[in-house]
Protein backbone atom coordinates (compact mmCIF):
# COMPACT_ATOMS: atom_id res chain seq x y z
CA UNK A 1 -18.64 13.29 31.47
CA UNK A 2 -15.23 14.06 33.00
CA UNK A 3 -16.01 11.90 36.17
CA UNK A 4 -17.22 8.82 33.26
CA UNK A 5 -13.48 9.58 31.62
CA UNK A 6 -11.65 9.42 34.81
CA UNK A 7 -12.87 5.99 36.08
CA UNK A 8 -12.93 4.67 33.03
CA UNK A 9 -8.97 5.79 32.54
CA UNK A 10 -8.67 4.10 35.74
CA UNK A 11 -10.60 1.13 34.64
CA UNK A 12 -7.96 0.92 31.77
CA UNK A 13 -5.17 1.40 33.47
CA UNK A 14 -6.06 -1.31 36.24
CA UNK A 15 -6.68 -3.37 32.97
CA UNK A 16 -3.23 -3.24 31.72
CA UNK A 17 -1.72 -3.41 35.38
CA UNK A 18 -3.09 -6.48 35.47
CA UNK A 19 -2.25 -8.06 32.08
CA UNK A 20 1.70 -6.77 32.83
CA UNK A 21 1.49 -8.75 36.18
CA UNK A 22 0.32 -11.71 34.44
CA UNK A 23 2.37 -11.56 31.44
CA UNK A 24 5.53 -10.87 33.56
CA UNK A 25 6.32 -14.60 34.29
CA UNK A 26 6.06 -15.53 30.55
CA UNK A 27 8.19 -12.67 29.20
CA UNK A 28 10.75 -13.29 31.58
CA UNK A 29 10.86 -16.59 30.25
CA UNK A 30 10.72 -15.98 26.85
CA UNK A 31 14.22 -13.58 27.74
CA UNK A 32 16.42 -15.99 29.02
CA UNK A 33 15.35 -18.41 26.75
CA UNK A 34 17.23 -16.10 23.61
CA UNK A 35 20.72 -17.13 24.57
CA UNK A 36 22.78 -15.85 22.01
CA UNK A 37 21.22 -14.04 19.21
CA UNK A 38 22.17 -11.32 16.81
CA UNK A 39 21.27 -8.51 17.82
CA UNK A 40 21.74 -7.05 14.34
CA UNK A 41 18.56 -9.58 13.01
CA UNK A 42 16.88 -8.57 15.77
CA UNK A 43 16.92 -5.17 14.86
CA UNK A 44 16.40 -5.91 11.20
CA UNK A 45 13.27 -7.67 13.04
CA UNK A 46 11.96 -4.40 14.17
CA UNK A 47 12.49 -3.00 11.46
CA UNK A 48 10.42 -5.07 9.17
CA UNK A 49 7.50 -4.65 11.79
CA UNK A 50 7.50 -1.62 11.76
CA UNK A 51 7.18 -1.46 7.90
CA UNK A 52 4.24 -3.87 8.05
CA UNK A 53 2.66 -1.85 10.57
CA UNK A 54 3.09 1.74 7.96
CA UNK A 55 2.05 -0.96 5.19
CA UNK A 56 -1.53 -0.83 6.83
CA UNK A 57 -1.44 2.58 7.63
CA UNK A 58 -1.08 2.93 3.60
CA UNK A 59 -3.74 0.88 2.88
CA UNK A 60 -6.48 2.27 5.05
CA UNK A 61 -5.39 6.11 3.37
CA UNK A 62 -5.58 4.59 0.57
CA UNK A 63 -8.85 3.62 0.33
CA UNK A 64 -10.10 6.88 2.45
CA UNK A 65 -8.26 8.86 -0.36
CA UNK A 66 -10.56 7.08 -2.68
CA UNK A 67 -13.96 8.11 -0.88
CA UNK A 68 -12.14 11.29 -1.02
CA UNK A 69 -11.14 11.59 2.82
CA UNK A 70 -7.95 13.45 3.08
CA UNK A 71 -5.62 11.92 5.87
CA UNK A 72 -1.87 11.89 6.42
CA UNK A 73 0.40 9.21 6.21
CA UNK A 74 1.22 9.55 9.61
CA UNK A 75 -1.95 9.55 11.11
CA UNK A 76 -3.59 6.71 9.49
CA UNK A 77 -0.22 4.96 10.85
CA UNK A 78 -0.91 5.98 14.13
CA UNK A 79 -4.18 5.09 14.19
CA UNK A 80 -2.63 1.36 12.99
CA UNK A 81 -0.65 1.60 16.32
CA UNK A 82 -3.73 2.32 19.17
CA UNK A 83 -6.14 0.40 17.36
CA UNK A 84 -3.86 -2.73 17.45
CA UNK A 85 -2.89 -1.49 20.76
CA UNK A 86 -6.74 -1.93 21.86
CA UNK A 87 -7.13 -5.55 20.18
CA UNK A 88 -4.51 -7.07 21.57
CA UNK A 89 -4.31 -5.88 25.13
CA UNK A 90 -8.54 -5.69 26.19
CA UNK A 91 -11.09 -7.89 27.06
CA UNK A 92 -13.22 -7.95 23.74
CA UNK A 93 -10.05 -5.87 22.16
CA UNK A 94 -11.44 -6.95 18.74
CA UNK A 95 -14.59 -4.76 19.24
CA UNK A 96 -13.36 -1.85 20.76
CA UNK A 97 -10.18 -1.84 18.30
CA UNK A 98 -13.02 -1.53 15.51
CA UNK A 99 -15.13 1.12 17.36
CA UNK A 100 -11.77 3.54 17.84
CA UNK A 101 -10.56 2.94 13.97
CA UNK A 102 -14.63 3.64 12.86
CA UNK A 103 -14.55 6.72 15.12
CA UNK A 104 -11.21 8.38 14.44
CA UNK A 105 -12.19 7.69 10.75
CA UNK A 106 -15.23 9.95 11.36
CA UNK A 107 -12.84 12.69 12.96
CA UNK A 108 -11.19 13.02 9.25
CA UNK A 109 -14.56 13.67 7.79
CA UNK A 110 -15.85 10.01 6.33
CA UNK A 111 -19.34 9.51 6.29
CA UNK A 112 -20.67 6.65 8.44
CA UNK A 113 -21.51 4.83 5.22
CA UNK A 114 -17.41 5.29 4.35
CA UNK A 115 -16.08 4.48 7.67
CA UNK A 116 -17.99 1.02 7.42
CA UNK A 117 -16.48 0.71 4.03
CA UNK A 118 -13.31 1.31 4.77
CA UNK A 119 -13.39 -1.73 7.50
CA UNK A 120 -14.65 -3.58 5.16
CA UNK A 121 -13.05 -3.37 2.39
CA UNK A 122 -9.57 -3.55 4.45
CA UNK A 123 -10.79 -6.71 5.85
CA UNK A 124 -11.52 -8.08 2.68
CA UNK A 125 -8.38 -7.16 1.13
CA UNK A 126 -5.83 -8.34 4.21
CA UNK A 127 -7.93 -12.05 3.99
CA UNK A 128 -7.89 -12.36 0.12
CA UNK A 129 -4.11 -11.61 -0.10
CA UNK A 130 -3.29 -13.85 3.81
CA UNK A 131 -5.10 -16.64 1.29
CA UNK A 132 -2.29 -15.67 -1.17
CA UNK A 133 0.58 -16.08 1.31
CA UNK A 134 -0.81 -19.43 2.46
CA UNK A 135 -1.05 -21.00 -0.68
CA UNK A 136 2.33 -19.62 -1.70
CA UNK A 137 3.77 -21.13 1.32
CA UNK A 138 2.43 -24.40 0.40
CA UNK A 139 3.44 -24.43 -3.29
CA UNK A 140 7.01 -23.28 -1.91
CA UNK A 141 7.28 -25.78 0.56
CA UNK A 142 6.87 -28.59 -2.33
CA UNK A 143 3.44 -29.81 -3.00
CA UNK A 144 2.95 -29.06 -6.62
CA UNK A 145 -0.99 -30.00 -6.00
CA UNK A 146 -1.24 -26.40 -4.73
CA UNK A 147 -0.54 -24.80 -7.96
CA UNK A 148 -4.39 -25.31 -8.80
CA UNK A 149 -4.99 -23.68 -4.88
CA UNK A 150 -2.77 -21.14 -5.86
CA UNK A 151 -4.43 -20.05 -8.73
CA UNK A 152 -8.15 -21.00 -7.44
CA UNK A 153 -6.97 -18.31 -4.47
CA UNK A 154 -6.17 -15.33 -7.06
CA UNK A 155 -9.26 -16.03 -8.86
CA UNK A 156 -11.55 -16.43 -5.91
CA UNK A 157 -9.41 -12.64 -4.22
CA UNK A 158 -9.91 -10.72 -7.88
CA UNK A 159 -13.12 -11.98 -8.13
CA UNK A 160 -13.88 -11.06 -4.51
CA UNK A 161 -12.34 -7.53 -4.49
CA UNK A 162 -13.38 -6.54 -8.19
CA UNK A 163 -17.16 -7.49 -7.01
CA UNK A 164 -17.06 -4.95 -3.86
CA UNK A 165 -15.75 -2.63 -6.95
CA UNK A 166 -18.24 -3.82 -9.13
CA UNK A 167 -20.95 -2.46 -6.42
CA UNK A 168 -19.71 0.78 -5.29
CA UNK A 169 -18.63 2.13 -8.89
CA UNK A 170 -22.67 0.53 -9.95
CA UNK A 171 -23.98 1.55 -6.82
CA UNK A 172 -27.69 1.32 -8.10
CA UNK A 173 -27.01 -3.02 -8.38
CA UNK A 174 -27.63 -2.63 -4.49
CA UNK A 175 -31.22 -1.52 -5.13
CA UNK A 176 -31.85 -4.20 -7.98
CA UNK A 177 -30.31 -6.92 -5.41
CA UNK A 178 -32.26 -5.24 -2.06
CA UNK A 179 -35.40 -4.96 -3.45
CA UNK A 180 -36.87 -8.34 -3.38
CA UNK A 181 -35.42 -9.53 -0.29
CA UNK A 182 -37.05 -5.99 1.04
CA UNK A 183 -40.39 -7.10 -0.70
CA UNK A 184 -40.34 -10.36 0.84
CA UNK A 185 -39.24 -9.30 4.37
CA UNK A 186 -41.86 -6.56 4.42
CA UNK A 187 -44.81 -8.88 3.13
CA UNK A 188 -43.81 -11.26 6.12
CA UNK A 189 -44.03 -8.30 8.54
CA UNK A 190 -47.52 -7.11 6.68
CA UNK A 191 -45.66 -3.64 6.03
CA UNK A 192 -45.10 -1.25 2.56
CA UNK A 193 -43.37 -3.06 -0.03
CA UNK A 194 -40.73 -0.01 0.02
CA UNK A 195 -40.36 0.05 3.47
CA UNK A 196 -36.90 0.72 3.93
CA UNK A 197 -35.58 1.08 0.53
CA UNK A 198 -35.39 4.83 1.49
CA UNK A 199 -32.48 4.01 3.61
CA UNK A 200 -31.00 2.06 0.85
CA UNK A 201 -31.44 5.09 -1.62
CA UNK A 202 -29.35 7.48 1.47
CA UNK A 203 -26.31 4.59 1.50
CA UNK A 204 -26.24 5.04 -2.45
CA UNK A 205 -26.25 8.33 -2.30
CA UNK A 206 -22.57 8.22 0.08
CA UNK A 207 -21.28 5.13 -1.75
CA UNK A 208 -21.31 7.31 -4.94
CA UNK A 209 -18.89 8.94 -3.83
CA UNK A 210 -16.09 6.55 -3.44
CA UNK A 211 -14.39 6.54 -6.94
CA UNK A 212 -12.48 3.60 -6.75
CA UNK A 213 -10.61 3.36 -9.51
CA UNK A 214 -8.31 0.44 -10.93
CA UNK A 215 -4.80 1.97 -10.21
CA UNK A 216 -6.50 2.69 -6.76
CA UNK A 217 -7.63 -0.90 -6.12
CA UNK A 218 -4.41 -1.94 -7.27
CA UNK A 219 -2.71 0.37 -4.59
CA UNK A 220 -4.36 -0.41 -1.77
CA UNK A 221 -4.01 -4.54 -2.70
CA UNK A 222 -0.41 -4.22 -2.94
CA UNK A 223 -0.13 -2.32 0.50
CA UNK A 224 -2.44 -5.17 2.33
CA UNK A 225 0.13 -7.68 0.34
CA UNK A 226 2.96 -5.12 1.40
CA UNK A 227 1.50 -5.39 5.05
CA UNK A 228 2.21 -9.26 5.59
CA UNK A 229 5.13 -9.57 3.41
CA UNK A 230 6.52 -7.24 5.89
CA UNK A 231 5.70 -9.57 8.63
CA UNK A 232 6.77 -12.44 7.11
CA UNK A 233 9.89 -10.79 7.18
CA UNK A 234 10.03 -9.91 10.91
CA UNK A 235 9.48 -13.68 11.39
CA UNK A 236 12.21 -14.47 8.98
CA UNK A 237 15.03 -11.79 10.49
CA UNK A 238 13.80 -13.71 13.86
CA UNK A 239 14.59 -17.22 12.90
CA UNK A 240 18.26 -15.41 11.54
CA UNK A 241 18.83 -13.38 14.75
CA UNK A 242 18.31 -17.48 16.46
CA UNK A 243 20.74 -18.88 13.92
CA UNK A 244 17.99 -20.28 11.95
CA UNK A 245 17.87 -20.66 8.41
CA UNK A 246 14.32 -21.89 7.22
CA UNK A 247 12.22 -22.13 4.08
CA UNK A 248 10.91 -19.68 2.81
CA UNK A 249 7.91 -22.13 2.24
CA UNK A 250 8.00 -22.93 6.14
CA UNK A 251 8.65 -19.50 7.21
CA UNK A 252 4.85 -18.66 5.13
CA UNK A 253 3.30 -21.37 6.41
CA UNK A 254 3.99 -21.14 9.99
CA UNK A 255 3.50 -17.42 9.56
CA UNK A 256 -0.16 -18.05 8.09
CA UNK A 257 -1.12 -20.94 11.07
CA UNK A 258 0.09 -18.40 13.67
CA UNK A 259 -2.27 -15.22 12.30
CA UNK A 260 -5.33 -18.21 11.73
CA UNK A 261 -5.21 -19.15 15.47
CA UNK A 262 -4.57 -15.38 16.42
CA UNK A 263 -7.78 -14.81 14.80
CA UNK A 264 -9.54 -16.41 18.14
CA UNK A 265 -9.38 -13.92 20.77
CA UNK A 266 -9.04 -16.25 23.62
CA UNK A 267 -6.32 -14.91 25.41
CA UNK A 268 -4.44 -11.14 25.13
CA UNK A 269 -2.52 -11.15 21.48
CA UNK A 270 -2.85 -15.22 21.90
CA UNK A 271 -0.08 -15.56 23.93
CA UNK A 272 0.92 -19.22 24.54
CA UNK A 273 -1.61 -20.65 21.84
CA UNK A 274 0.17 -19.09 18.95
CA UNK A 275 3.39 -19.31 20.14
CA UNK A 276 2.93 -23.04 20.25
CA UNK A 277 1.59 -22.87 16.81
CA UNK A 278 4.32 -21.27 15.22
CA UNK A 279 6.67 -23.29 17.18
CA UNK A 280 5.13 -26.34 16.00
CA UNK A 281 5.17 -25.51 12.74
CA UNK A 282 8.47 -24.29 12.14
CA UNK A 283 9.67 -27.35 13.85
CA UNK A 284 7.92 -29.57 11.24
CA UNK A 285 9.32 -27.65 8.15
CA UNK A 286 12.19 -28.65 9.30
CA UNK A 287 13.99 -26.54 12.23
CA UNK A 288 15.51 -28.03 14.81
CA UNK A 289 13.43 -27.24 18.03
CA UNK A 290 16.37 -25.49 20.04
CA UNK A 291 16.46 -22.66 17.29
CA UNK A 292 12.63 -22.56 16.22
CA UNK A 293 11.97 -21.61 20.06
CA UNK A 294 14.38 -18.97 20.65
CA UNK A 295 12.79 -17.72 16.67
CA UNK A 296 9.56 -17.56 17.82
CA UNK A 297 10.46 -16.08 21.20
CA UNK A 298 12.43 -12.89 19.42
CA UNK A 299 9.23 -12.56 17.02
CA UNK A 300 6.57 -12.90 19.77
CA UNK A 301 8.42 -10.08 21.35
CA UNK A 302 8.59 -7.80 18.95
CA UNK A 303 5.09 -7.99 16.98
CA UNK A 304 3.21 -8.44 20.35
CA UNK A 305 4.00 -6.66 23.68
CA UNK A 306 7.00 -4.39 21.89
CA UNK A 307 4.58 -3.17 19.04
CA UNK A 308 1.31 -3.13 21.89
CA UNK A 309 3.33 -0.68 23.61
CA UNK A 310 4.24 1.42 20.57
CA UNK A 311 0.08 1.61 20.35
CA UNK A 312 -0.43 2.55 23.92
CA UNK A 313 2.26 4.69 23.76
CA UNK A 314 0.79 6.52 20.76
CA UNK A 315 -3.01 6.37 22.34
CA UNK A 316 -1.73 8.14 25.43
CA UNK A 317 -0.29 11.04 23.60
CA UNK A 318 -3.05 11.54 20.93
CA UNK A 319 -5.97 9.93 21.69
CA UNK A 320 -6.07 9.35 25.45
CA UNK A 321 -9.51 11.06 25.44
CA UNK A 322 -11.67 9.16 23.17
CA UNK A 323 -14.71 7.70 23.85
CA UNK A 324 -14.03 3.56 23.38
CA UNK A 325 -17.67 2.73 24.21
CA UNK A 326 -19.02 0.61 21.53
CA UNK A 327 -22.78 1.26 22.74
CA UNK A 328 -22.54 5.16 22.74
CA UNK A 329 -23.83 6.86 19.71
CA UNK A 330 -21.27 7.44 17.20
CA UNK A 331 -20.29 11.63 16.73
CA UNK A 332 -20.72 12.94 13.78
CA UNK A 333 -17.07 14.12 13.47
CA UNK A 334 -15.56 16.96 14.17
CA UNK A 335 -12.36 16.92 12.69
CA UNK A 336 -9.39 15.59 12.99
CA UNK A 337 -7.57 16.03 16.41
């Protein structure tokens, strides 16, 4: 097992070698393209990153605190850090950032059943209220015809969130929804009409114990809100530090284009397609392309290789010996580290 940890360190390492080599030419760019910035938005920059990165922190102990898995701010929030360390920087990073978050949460004592819930439910809340920055960005930046979007996006978020509510506070709604779609998958396979509902009766059993409660719901919405309106703002202290001063309806929408394309892992943390998307779009809200570059340069900077090497950072010194492969059976947790 030691000699498996060792190569695969090296594998890693080799991994990021790499990537830094590659990258090199691009962020050396991106440098002397800043010219003159302030340095004091810059820093406000980091700042606001680093608030958006807590934010998330927040909301994943938030809804662990709910299932009634005790974990500290701190090391939710540094769990934030590696696991966005591992998405952005790996081949796959998407899947092995999951596998690390689903694993650590294990460590604190969540039930597989939990853990899964947790991801989910996280997900589910950082899309609905994305949806809610978009649309706001568009009924900011002047088209009235999104008030109806705007509202048809709260509506379709409450309705969305309150449902995943609705079913682990009713729990037993599973079995009246599973049950016929077991029934008819069984009769095609010529098996029990039951068969499997026994498994469905053991998630029940660990869904029943996540209480979550309106005021909690409402917490842990307002952090995965809190979580981009914190990036919005390291985008918008960027465009300052450039000598920018854009819309707050542009600054939204170019901030929701740039996490949409982000969302395709084609290249490490997108580099190059979302720059050019954020770029773009700045420039057609209405910034003059000799600022919005120099913007998105000091952003790019800060929420991708600065905040990737926070992660790394932060993986080395807590969590440099966990397992990352996704096929291995899962432990059963033993703690926290």
């Amino acid at each position: 097992m030691r000699v498996l940890r060792w190569v695969a360190g090296t594998a890693l390492v080799v991994v990021l070698a790499v990537e830094v080599v590659l990258l090199a030419p691009s962020l050396r760019d991106a440098w002397q393209r800043l010219g003159d910035v302030s340095w004091w938005w810059v820093a406000a920059s980091i700042t606001a990153q680093a608030l958006s990165m807590s934010a998330f922190g927040r909301l994943q102990r938030t809804l662990l605190t709910a299932a009634k898995v005790p974990v500290r701010q701190r090391d939710s929030t540094a769990v934030v850090y590696a696991a966005n360390a591992l998405s952005v920087s790996l081949p796959g990073g998407p899947l092995f950032s999951t596998t690390f978050t689903f694993r650590q949460t294990r460590k604190w004592g969540a039930s597989r059943v939990v853990a899964s819930w947790q991801l989910a439910m996280s997900g589910v809340l950082a899309t609905g209220t994305l949806a809610l920055v978009a649309v706001t960005g568009g009924l900011l930046a002047g088209s009235a015809s999104n008030i109806a979007g705007l509202v048809t996006a709260i509506v379709l978020a409450l309705v969305l969130i309150l449902g995943v509510r609705l079913l682990v506070t009713r729990p037993s709604l599973l079995v009246t929804m599973a049950r016929p779609l077991f029934h008819g998958w069984n009769a095609v396979r010529g098996q029990p009409a039951d068969k499997g509902m026994e498994r469905v009766g053991e998630i029940l059993s660990q869904l029943e114990a996540v209480q979550l409660r309106v005021p909690d719901l409402l917490r842990a919405s307002w952090w995965a809100l809190a979580n981009w309106i914190a990036d919005v703002a390291c985008l918008w202290a960027a465009c300052l530090a450039a000598g920018a001063n854009p819309s707050v309806g542009g600054v939204l929408i170019a901030f929701t284009a740039g996490k949409i394309v982000s969302s395709v892992p084609l290249l490490p943390g997108g580099l190059g397609i979302v720059d050019g998307t954020l770029t773009a779009t700045l420039v057609a809200a209405g910034l003059p392309a000799v600022t919005a570059l120099p913007a998105v340069v000091v952003y790019r900077l800060i929420s991708f290789p600065l905040v990737a090497a926070a992660g790394w950072l932060v993986f080395a010194v807590l969590f440099r010996s966990t397992n990352l492969d996704p096929d291995d059976e899962d432990p059963e947790g033993d703690g926290p580290h």
